[in-house]
C-alpha atoms as a PDB file:
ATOM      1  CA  UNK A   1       2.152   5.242   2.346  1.00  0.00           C
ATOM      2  CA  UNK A   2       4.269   2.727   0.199  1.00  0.00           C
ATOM      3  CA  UNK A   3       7.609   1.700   1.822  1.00  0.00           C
ATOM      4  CA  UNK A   4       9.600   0.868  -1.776  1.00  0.00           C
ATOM      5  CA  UNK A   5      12.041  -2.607  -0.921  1.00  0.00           C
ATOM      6  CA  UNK A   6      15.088  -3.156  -3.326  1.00  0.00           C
ATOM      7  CA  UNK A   7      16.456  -6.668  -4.058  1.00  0.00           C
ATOM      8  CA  UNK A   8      18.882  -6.742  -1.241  1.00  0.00           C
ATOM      9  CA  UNK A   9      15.773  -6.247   1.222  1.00  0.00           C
ATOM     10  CA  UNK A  10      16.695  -2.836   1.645  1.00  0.00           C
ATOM     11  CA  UNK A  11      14.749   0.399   2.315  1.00  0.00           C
ATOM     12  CA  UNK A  12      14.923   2.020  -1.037  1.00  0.00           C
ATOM     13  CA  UNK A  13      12.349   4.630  -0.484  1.00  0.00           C
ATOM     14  CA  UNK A  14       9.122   5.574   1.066  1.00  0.00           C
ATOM     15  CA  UNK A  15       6.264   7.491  -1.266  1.00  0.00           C
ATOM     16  CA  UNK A  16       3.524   9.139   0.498  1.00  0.00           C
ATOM     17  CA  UNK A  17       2.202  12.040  -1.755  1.00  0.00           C
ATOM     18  CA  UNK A  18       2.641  11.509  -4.804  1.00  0.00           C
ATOM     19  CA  UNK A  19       0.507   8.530  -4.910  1.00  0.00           C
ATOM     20  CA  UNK A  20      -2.124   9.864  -3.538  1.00  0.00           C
ATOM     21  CA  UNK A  21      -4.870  12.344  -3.318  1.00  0.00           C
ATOM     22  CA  UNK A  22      -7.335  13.431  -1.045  1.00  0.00           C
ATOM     23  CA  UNK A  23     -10.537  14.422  -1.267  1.00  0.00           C
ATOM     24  CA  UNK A  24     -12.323  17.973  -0.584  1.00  0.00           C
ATOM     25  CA  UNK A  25     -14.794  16.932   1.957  1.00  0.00           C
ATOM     26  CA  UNK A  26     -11.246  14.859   3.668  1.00  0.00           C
ATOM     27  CA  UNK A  27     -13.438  11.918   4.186  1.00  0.00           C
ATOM     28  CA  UNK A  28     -11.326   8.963   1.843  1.00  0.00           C
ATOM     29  CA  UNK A  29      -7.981   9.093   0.251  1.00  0.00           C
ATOM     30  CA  UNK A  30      -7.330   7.625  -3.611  1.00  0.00           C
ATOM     31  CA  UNK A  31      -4.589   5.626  -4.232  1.00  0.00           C
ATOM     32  CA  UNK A  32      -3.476   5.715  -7.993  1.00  0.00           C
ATOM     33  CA  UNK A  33      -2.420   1.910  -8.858  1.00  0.00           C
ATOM     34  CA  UNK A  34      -0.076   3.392 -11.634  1.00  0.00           C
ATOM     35  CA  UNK A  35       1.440   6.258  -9.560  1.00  0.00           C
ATOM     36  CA  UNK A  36       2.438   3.397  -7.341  1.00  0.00           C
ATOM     37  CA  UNK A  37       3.783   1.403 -10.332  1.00  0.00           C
ATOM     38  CA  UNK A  38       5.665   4.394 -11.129  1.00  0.00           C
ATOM     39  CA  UNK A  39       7.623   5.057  -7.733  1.00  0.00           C
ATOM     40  CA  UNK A  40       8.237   1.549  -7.261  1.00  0.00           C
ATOM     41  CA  UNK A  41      10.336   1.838 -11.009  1.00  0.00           C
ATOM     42  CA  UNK A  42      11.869   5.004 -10.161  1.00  0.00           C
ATOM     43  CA  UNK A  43      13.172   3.215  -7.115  1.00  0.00           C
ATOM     44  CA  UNK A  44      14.120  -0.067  -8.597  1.00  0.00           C
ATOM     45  CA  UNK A  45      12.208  -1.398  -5.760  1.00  0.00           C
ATOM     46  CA  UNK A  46      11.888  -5.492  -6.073  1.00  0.00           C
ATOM     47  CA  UNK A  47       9.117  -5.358  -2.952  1.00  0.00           C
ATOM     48  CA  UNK A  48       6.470  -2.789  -1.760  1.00  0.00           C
ATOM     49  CA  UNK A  49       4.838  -2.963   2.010  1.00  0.00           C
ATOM     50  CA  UNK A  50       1.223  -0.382   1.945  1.00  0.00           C
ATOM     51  CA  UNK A  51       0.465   0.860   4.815  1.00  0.00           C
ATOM     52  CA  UNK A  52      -2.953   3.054   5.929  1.00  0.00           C
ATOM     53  CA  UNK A  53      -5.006   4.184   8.728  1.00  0.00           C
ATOM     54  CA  UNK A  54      -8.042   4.158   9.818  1.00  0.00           C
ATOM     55  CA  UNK A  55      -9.082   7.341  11.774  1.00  0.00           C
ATOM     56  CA  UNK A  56     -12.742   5.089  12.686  1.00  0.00           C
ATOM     57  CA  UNK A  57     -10.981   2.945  15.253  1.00  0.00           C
ATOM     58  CA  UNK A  58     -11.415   0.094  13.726  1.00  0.00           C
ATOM     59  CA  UNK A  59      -8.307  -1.653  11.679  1.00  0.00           C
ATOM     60  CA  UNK A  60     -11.238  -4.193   9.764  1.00  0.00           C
ATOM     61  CA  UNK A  61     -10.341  -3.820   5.968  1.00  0.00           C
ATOM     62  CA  UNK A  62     -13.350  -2.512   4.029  1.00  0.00           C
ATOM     63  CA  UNK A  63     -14.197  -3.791   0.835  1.00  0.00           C
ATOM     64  CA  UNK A  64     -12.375  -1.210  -1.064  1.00  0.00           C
ATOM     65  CA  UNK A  65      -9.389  -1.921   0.985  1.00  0.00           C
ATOM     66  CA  UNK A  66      -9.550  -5.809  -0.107  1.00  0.00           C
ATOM     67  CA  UNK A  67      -9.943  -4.648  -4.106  1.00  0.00           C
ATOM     68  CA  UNK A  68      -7.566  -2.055  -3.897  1.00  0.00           C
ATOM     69  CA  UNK A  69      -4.609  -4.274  -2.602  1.00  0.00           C
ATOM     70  CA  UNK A  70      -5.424  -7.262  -5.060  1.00  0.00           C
ATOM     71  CA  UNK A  71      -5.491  -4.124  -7.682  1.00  0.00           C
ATOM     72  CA  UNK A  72      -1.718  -2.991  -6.753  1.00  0.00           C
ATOM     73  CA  UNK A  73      -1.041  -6.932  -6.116  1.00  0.00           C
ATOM     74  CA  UNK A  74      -1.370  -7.795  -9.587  1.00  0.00           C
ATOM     75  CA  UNK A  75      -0.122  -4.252 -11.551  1.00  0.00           C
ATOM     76  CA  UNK A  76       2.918  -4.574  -8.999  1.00  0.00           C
ATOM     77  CA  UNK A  77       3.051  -8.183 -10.677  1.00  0.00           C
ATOM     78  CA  UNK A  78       3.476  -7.413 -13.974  1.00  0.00           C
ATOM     79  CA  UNK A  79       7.001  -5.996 -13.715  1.00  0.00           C
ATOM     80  CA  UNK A  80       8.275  -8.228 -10.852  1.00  0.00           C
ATOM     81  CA  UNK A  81       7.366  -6.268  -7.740  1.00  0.00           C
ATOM     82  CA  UNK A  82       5.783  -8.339  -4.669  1.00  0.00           C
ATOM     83  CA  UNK A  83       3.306  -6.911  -2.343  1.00  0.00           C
ATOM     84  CA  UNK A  84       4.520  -8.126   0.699  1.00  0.00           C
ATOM     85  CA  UNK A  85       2.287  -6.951   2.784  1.00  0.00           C
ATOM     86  CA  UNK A  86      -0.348  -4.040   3.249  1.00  0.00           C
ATOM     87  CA  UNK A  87      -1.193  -2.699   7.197  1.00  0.00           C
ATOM     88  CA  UNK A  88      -4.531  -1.021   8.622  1.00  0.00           C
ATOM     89  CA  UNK A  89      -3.327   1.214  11.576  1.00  0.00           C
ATOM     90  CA  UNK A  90      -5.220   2.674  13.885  1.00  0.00           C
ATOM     91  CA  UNK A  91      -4.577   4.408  17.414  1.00  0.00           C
ATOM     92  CA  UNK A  92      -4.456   0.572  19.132  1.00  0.00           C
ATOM     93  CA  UNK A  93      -4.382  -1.903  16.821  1.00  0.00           C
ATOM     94  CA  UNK A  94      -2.605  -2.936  13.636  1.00  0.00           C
ATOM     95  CA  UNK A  95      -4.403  -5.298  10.683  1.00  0.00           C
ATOM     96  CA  UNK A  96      -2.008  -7.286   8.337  1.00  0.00           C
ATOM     97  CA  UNK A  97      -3.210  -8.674   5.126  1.00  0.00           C
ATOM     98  CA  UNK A  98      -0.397 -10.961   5.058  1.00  0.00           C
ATOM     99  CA  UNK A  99      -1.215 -12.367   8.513  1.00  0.00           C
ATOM    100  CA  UNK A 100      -4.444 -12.935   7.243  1.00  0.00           C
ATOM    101  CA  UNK A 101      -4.025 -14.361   4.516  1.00  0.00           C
ATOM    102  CA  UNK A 102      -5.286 -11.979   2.174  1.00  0.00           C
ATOM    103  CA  UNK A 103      -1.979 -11.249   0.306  1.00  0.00           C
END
């Protein structure tokens, strides 16, 4: 899920499918970088927050967690929208890039 933030630090919007697509066997979900680009436009949003789960348990981001964010980070970049931060949920715990320094 990306929660779209306008310049008054607003909620603008929040996209869930259309940015993403699962697979047949349900075992991952794809994020498209510039279906993300695209909603945060549409929605004039100045900020995005990304926000996942883990079914596993475990809120540890995997290496295609890292590379994905830093992928959104920087296309988000190019027209002036921040990544402020991207969460890991999971039944009892919560991971926050931006807490770890990974933003």
């Amino acid at each position: 899920m990306v929660t779209l933030i306008g310049t008054s630090r607003n909620l603008t919007n929040s996209a869930r499918n259309s940015i993403t697509g699962v697979d047949h066997a349900q075992t991952q979900t794809s994020v498209y970088p510039r279906e993300v680009l695209l909603e945060a436009l549409a929605c004039q949003a100045s900020a995005v927050i990304l926000v996942h789960n883990h079914p596993s348990g475990s809120a540890a981001p995997s290496r295609a967690d890292e590379l994905l964010t830093s992928t959104l980070k920087q296309a988000l970049a190019l027209v002036d929208v921040r990544v402020l931060d991207h969460f890991i949920v999971t039944r009892s715990s919560v991971f926050s890039f931006a807490e770890a320094g990974l933003l």
